[in-house]
N, C-alpha and C. Protein backbone atom coordinates (compact mmCIF):
# COMPACT_ATOMS: atom_id res chain seq x y z
N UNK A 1 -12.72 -23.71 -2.58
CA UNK A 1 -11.63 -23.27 -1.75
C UNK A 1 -11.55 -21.75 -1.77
N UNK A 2 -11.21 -21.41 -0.54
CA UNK A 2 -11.21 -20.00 -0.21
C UNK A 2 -10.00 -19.31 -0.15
N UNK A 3 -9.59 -18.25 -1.24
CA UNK A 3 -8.30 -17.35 -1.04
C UNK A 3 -8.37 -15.98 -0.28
N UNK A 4 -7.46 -15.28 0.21
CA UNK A 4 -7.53 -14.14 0.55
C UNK A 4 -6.00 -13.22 0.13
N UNK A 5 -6.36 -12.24 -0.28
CA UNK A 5 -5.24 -11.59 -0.57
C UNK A 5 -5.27 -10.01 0.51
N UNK A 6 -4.44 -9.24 0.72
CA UNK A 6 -4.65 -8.46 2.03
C UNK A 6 -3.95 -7.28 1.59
N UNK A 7 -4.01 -5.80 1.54
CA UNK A 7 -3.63 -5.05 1.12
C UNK A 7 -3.86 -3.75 1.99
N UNK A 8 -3.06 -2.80 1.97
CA UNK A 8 -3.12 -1.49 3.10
C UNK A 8 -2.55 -0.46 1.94
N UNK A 9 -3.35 0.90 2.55
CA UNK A 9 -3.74 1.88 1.53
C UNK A 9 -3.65 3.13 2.27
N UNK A 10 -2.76 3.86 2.50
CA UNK A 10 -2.90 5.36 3.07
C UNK A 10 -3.58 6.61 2.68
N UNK A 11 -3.87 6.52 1.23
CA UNK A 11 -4.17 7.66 0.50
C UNK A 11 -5.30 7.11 -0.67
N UNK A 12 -6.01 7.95 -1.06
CA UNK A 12 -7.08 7.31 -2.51
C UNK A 12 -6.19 6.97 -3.55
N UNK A 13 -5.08 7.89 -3.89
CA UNK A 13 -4.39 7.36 -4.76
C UNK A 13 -3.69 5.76 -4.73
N UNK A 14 -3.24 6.05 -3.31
CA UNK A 14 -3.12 4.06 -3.45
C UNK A 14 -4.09 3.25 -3.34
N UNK A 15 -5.39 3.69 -3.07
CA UNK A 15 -6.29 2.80 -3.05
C UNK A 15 -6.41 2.63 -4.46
N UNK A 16 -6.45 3.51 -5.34
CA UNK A 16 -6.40 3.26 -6.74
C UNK A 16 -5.88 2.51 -7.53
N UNK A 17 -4.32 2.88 -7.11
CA UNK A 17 -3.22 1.99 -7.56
C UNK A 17 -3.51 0.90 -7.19
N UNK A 18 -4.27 0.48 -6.23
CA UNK A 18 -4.64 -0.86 -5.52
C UNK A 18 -5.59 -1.66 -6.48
N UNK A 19 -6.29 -0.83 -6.76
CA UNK A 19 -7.51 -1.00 -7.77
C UNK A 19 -6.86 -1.28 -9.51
N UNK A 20 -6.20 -0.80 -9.96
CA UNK A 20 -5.46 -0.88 -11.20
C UNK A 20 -4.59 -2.20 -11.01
N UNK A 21 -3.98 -2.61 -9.74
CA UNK A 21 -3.34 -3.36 -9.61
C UNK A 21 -4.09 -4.70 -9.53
N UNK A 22 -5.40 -4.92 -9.25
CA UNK A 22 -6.12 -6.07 -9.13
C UNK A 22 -7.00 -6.18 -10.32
N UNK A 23 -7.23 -5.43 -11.28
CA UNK A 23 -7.81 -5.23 -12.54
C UNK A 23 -7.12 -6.20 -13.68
N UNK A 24 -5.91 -6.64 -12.73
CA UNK A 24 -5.22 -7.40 -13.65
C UNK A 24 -5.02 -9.35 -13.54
N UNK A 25 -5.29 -9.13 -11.95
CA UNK A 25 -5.86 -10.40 -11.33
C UNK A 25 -7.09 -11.00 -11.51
N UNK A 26 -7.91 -9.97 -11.44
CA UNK A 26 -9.77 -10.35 -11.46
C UNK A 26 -9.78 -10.91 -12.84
N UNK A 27 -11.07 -12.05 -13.15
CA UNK A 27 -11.03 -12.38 -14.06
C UNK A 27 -11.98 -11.49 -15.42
N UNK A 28 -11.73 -11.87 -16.47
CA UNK A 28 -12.27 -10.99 -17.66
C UNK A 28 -13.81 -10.59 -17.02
N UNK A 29 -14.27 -11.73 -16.71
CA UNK A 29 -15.98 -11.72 -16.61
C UNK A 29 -16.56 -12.34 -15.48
N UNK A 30 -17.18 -11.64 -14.67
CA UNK A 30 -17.72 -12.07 -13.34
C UNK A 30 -18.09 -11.20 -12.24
N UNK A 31 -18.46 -11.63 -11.23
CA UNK A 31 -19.47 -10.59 -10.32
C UNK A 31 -17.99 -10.63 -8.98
N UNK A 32 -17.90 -9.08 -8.71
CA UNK A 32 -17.22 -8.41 -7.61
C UNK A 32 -18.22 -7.76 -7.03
N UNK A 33 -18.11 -8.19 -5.48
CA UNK A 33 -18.81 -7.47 -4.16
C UNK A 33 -17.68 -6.64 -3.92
N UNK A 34 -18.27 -4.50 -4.13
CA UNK A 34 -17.17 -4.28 -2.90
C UNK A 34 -18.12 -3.68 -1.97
N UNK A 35 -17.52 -4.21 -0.83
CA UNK A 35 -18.22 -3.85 0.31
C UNK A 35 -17.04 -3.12 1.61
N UNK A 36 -17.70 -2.60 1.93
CA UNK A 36 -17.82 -1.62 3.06
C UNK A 36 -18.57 -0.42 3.45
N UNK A 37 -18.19 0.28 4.66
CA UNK A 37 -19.36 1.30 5.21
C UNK A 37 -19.28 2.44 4.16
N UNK A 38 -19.72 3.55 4.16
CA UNK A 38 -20.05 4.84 3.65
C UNK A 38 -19.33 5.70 3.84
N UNK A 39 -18.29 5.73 2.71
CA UNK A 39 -16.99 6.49 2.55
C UNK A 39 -15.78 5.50 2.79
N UNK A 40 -15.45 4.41 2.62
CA UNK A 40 -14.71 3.37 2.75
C UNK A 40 -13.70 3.51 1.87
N UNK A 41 -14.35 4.36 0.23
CA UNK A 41 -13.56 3.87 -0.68
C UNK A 41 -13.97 2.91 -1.61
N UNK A 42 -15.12 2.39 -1.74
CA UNK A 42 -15.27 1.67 -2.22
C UNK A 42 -15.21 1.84 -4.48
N UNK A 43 -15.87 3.29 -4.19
CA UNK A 43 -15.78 3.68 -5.63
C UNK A 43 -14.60 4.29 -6.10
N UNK A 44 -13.42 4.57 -4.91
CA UNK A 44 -12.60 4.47 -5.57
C UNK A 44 -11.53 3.47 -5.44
N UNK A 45 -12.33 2.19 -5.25
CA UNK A 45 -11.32 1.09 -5.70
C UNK A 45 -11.68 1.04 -7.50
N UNK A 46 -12.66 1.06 -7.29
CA UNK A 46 -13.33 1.36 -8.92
C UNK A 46 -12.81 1.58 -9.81
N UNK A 47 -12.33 3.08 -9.19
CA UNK A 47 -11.62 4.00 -10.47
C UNK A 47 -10.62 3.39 -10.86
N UNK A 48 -9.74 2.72 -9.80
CA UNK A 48 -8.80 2.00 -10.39
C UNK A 48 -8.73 0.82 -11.23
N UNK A 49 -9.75 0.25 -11.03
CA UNK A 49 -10.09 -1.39 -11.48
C UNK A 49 -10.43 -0.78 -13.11
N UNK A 50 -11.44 0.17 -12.97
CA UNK A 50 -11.91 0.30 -14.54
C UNK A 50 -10.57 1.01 -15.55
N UNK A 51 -9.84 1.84 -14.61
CA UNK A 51 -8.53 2.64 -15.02
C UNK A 51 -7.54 1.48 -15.64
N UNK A 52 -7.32 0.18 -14.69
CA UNK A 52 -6.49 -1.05 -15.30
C UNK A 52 -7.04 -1.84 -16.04
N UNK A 53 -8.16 -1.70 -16.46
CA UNK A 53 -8.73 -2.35 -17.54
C UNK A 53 -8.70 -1.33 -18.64
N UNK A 54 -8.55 -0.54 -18.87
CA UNK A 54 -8.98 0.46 -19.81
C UNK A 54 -9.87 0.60 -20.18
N UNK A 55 -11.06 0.39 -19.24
CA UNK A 55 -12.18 0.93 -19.59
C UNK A 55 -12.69 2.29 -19.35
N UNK A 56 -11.86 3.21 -18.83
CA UNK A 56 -12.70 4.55 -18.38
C UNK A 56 -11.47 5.21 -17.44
N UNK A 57 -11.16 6.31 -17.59
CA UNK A 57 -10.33 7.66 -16.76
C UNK A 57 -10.83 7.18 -15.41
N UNK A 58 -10.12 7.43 -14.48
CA UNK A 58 -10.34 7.35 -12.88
C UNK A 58 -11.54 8.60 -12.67
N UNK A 59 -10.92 9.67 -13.66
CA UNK A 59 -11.83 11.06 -13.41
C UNK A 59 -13.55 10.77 -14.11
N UNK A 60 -13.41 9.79 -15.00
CA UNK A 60 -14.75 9.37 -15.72
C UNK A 60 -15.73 8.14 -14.67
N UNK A 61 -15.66 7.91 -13.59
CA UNK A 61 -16.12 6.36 -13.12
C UNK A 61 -16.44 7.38 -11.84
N UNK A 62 -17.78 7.17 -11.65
CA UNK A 62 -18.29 7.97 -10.66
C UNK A 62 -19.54 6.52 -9.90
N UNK A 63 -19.87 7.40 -8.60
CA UNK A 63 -20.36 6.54 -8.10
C UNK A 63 -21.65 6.04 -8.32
N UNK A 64 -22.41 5.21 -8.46
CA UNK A 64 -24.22 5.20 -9.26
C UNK A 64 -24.73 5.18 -8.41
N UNK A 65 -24.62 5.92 -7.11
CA UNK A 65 -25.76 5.78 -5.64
C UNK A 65 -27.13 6.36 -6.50
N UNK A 66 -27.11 7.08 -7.16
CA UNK A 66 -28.71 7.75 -8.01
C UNK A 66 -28.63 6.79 -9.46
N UNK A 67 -28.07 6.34 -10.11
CA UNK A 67 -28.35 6.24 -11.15
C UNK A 67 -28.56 4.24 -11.43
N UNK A 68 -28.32 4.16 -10.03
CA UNK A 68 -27.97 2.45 -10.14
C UNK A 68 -26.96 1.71 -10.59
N UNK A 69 -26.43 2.24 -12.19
CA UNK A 69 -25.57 1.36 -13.04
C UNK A 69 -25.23 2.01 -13.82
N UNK A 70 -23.64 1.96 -13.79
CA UNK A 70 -22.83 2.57 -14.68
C UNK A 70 -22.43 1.59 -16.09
N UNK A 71 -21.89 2.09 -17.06
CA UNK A 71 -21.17 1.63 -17.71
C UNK A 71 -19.94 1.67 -18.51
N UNK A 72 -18.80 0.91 -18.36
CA UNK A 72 -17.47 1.47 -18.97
C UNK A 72 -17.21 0.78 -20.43
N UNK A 73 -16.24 0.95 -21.06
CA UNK A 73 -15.52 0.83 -22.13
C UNK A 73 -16.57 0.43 -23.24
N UNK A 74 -16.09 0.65 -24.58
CA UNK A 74 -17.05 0.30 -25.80
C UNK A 74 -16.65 -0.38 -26.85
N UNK A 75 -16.65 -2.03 -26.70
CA UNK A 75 -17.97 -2.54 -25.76
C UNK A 75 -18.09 -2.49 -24.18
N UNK A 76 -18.79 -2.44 -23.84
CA UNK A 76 -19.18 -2.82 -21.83
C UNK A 76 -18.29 -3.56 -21.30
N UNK A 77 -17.12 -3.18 -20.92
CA UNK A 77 -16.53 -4.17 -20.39
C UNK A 77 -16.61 -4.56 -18.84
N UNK A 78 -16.85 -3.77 -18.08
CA UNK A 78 -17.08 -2.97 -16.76
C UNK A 78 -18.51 -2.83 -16.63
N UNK A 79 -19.57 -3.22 -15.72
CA UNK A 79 -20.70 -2.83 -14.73
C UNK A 79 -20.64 -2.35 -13.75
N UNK A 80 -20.98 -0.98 -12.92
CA UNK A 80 -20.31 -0.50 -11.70
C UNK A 80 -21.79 -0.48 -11.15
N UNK A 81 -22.69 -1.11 -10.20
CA UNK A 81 -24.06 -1.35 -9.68
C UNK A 81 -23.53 -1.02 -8.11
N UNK A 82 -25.04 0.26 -7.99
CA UNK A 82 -24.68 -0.04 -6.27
C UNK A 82 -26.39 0.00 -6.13
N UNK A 83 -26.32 -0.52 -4.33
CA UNK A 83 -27.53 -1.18 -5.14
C UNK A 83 -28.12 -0.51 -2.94
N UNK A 84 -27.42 0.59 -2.75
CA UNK A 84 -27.51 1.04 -1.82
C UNK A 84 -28.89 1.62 -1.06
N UNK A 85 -29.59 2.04 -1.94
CA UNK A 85 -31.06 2.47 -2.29
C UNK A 85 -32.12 1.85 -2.31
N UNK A 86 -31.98 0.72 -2.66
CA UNK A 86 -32.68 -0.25 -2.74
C UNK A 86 -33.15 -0.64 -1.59
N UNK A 87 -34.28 -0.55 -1.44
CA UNK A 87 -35.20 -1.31 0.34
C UNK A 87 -35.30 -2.47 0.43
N UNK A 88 -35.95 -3.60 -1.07
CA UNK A 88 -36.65 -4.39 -0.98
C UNK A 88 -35.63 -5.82 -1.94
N UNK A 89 -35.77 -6.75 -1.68
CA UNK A 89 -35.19 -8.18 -2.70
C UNK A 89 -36.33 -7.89 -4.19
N UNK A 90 -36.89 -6.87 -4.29
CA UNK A 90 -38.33 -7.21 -5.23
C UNK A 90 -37.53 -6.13 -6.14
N UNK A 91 -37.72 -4.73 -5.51
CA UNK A 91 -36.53 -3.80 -6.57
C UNK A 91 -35.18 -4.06 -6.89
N UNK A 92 -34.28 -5.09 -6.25
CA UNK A 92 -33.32 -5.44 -6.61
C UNK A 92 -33.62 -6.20 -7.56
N UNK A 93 -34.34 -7.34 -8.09
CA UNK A 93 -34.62 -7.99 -8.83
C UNK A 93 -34.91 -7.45 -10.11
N UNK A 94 -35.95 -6.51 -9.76
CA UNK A 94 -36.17 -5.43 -11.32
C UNK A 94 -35.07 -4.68 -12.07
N UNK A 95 -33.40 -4.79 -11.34
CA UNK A 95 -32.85 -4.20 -12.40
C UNK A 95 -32.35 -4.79 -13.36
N UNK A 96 -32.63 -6.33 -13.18
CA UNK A 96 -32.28 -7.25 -14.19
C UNK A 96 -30.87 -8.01 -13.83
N UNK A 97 -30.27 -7.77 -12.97
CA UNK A 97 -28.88 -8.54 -12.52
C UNK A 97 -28.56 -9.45 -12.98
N UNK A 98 -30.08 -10.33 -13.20
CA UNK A 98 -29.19 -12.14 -14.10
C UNK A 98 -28.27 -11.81 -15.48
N UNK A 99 -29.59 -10.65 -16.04
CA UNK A 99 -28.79 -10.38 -17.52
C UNK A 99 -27.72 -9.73 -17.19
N UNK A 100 -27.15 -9.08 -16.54
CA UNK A 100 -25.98 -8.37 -16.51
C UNK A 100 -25.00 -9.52 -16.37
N UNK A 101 -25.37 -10.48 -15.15
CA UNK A 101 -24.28 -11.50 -14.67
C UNK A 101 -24.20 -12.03 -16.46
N UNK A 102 -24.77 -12.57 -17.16
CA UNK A 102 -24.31 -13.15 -18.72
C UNK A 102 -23.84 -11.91 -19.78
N UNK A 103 -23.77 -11.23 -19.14
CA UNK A 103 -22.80 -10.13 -20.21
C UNK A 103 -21.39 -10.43 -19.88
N UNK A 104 -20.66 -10.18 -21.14
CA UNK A 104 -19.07 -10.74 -21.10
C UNK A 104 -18.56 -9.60 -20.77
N UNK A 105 -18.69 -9.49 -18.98
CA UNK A 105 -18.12 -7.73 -18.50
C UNK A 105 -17.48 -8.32 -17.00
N UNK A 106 -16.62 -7.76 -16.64
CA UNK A 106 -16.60 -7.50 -15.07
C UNK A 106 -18.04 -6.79 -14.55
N UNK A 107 -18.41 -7.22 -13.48
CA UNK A 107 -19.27 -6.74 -12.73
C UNK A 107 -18.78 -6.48 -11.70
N UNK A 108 -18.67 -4.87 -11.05
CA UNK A 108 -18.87 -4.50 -9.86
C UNK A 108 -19.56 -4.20 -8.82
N UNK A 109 -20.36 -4.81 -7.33
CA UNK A 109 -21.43 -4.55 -6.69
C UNK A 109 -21.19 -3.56 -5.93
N UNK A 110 -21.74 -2.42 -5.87
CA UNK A 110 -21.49 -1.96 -4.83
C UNK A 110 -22.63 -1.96 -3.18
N UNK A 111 -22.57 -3.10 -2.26
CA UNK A 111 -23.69 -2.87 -1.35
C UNK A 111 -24.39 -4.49 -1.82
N UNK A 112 -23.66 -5.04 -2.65
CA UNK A 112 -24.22 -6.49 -2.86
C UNK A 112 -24.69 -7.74 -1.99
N UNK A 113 -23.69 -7.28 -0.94
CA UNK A 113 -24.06 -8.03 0.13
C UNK A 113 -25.20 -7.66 0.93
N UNK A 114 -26.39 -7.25 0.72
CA UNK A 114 -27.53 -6.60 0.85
C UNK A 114 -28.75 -7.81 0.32
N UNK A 115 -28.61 -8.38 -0.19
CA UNK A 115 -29.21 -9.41 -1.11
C UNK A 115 -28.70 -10.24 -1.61
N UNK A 116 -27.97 -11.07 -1.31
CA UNK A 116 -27.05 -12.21 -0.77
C UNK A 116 -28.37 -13.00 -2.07
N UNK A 117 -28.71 -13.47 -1.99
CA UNK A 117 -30.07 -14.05 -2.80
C UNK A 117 -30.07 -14.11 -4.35
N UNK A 118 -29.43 -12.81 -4.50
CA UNK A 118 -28.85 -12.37 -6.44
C UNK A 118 -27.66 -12.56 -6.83
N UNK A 119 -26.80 -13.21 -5.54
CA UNK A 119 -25.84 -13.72 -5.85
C UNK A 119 -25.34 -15.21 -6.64
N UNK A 120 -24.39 -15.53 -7.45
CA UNK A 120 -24.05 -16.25 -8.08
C UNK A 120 -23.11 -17.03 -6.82
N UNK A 121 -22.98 -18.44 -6.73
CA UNK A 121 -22.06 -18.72 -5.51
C UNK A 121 -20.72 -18.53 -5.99
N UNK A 122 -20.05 -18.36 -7.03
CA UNK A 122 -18.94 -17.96 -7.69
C UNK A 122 -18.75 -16.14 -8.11
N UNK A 123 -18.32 -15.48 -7.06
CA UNK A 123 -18.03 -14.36 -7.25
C UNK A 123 -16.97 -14.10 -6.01
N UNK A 124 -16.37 -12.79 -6.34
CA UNK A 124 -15.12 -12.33 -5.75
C UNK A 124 -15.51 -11.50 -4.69
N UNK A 125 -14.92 -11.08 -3.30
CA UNK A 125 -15.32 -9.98 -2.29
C UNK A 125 -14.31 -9.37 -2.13
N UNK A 126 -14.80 -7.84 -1.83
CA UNK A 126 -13.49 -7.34 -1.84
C UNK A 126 -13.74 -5.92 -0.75
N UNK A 127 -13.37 -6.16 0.54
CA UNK A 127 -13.73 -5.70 1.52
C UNK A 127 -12.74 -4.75 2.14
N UNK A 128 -13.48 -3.18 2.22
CA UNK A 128 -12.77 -2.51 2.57
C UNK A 128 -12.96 -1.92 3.83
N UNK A 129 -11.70 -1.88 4.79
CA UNK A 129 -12.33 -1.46 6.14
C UNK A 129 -11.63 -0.36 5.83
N UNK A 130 -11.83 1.26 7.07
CA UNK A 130 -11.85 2.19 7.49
C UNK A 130 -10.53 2.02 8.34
N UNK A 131 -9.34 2.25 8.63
CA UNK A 131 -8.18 2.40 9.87
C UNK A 131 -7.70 3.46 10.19
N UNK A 132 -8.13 4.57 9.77
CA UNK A 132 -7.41 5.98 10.07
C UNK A 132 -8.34 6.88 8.60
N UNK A 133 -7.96 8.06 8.93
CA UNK A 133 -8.57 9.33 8.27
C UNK A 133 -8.75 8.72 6.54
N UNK A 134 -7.29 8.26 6.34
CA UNK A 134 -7.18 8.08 4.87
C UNK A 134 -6.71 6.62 4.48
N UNK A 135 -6.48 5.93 5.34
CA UNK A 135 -5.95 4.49 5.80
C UNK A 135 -6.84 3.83 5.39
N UNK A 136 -6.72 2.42 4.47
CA UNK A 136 -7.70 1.63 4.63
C UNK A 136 -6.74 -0.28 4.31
N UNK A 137 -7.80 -0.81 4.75
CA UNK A 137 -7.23 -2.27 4.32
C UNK A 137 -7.86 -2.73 3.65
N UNK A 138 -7.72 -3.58 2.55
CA UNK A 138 -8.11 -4.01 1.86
C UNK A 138 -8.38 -5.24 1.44
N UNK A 139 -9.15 -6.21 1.43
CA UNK A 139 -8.93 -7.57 1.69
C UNK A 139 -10.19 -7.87 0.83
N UNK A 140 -9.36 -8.99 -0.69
CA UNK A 140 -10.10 -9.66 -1.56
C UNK A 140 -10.39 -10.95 -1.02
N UNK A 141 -11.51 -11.42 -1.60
CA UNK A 141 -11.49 -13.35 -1.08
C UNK A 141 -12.40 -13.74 -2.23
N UNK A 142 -11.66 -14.96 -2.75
CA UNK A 142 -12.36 -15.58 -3.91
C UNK A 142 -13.01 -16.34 -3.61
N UNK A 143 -14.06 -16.97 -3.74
CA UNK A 143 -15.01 -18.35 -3.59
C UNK A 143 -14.75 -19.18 -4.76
């Protein structure tokens, strides 16, 4: 069964707050798609999610377009993967994703929906559209 929860955001800071605020909903351990276009916001729904977990400063959680994969709190509680770079289902595969999915962490995708294929059918989406300069909507859906 399919949920949706729906949320509107004028500023990064509420996208944040948005993000801190669902850090508390999401479950301990499991794979989050956030998706949208390029500059959506997506990393900084992040900041917030890892900020309400206490895993990491909003100012510490940056985006991994170069580095692939972040990691927060100690232990790992948080995975922040974008996987934007990536051309092929063959280099996505090499960063190891299964093992990450069995680490006792939130996982964040960023661009996951790219390879639909490395997905687990039990994971969360969390889709951000664009509505104005600083405006965005926000819309989770659980599977």
């Amino acid at each position: 069964m399919k949920s949706v929860l729906r949320f509107e955001s004028s500023s990064e800071e509420e996208t944040r707050a948005i993000g801190r605020g669902l850090a508390a909903r999401l479950a301990q351990e499991g794979i989050v798609l956030l998706i949208g276009e390029l500059g959506a916001g997506k990393t900084t729904l992040a900041k917030g999610i890892a900020e309400g977990r206490g895993a990491a400063r909003a100012e510490d959680v940056s985006s991994p377009t170069f580095t692939l994969i972040h990691e927060y709190g100690d232990p790992v509680s948080i995975y922040h993967i974008d996987l934007y770079r990536l051309d092929t289902l063959e280099e996505a595969r090499r960063l190891g994703l299964e093992d990450i999915y069995d680490a006792r962490a939130l996982v964040l995708i960023e661009w996951g929906e790219r390879f639909p294929e490395l997905l687990p059918p039990e994971h969360v989406e969390i889709s951000i559209h664009a509505t104005g300069e600083q405006a965005r909507v926000i819309e989770v859906t659980t599977r």
